[in-house]
N, C-alpha and C. Protein backbone atom coordinates (compact mmCIF):
# COMPACT_ATOMS: atom_id res chain seq x y z
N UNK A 1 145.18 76.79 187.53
CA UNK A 1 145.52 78.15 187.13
C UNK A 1 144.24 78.96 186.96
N UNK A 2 144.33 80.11 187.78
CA UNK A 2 143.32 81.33 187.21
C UNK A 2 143.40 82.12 186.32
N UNK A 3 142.30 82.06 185.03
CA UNK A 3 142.81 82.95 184.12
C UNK A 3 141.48 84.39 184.54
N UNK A 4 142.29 85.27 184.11
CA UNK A 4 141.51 86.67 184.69
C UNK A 4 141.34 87.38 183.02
N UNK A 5 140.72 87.26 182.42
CA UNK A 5 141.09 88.40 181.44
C UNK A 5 140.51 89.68 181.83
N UNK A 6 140.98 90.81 181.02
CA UNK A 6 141.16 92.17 180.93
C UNK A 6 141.81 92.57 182.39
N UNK A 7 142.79 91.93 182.79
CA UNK A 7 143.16 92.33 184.08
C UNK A 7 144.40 93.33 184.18
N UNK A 8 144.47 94.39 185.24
CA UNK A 8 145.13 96.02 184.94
C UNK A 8 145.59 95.59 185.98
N UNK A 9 146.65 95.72 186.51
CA UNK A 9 147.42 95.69 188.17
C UNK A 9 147.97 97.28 188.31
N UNK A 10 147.70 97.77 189.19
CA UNK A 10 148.26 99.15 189.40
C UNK A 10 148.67 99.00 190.54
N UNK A 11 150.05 99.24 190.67
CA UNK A 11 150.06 99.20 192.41
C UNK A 11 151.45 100.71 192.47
N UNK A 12 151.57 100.41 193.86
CA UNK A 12 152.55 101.59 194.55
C UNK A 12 152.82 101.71 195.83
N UNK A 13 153.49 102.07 196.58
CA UNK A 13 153.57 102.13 198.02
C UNK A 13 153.60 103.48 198.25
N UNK A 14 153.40 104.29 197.99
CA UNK A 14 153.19 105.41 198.32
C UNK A 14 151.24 106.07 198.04
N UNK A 15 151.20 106.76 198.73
CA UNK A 15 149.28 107.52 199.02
C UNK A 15 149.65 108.63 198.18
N UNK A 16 148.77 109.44 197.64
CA UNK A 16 148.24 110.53 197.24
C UNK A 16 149.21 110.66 195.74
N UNK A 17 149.61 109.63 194.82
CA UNK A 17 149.95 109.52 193.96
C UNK A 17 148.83 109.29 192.64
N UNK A 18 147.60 109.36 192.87
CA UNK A 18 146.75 108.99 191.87
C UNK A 18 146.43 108.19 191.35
N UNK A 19 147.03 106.74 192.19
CA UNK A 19 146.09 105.24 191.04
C UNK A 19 145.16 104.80 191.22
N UNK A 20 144.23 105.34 192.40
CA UNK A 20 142.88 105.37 191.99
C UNK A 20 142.19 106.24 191.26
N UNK A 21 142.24 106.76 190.95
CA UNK A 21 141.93 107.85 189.66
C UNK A 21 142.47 107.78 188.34
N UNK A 22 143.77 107.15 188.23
CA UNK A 22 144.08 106.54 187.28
C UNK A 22 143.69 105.18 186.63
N UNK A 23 142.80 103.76 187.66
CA UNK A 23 142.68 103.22 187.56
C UNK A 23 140.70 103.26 187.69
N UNK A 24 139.87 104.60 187.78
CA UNK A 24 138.68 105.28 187.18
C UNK A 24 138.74 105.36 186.26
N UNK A 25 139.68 105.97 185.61
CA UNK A 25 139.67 106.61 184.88
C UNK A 25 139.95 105.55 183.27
N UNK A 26 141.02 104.50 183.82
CA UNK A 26 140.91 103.44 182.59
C UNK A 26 139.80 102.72 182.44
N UNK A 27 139.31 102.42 183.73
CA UNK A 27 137.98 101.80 183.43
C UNK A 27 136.97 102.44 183.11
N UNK A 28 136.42 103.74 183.03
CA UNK A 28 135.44 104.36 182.19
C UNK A 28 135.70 104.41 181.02
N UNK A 29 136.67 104.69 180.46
CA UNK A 29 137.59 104.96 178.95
C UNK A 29 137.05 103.38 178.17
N UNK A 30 137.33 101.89 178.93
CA UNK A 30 137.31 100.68 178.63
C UNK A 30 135.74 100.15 178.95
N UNK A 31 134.63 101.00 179.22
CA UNK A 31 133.21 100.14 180.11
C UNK A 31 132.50 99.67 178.98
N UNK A 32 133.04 99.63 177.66
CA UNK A 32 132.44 98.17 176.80
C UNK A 32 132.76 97.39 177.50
N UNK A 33 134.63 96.90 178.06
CA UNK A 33 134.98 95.58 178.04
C UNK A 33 134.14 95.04 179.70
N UNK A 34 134.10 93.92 179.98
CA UNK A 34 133.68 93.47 181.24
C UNK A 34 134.37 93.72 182.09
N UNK A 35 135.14 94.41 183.05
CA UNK A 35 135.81 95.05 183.97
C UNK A 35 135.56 94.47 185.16
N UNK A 36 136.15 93.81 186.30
CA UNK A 36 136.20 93.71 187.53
C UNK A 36 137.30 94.25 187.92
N UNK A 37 136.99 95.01 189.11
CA UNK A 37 137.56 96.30 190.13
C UNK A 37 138.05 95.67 191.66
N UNK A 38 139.03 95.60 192.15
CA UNK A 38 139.46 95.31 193.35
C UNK A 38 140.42 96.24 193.85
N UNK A 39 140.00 97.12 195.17
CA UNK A 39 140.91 97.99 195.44
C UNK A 39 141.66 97.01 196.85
N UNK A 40 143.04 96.85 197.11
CA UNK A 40 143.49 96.68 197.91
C UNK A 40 144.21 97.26 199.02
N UNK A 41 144.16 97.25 200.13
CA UNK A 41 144.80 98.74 200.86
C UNK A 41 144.87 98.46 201.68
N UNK A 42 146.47 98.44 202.88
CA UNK A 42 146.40 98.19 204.11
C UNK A 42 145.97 99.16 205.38
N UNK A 43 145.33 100.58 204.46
CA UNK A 43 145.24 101.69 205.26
C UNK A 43 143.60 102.05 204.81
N UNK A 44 142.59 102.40 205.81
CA UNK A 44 141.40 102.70 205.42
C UNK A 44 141.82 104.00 204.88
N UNK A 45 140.30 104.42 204.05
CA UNK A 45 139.98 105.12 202.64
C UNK A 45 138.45 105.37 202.50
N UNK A 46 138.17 106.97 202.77
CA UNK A 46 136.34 107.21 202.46
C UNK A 46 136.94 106.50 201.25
N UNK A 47 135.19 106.01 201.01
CA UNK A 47 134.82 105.42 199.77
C UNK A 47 134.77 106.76 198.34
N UNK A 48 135.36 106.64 197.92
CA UNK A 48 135.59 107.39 196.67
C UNK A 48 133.99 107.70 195.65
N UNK A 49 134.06 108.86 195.13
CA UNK A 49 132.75 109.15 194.59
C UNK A 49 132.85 108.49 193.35
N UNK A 50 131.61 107.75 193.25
CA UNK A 50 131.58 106.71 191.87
C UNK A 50 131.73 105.39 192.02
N UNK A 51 132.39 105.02 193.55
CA UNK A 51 132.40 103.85 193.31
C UNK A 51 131.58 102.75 194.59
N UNK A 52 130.85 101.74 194.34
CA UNK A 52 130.31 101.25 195.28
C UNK A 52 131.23 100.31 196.31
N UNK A 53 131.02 100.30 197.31
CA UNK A 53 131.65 99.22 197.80
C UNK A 53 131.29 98.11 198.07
N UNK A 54 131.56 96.61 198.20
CA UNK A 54 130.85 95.43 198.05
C UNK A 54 131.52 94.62 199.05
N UNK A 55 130.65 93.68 200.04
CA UNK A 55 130.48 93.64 201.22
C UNK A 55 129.93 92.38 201.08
């Protein structure tokens, strides 16, 4: 078993609904706690301002 703590799942099937910005936006609010970020997406996406991408 993987344990993940502080882990947020945001998901949706629909675009231009805001959970990446919603999910910025919890993690700046939370950047005491240790935060890991995974965006998943079957559709490419410019890279959003603020965030790096990792490769």
């Amino acid at each position: 078993m993987i344990t993940i703590p502080n882990l947020l799942l945001i998901a949706g099937t629909g675009t231009k609904s805001g959970k990446t910005t919603m999910a910025c936006k919890i993690i700046r609010q939370f950047s005491e706690l240790k935060i890991t970020a995974i965006k998943i997406t079957p559709h490419f996406h410019e890279t959003t301002p603020g965030l790096l991408p990792v490769f």
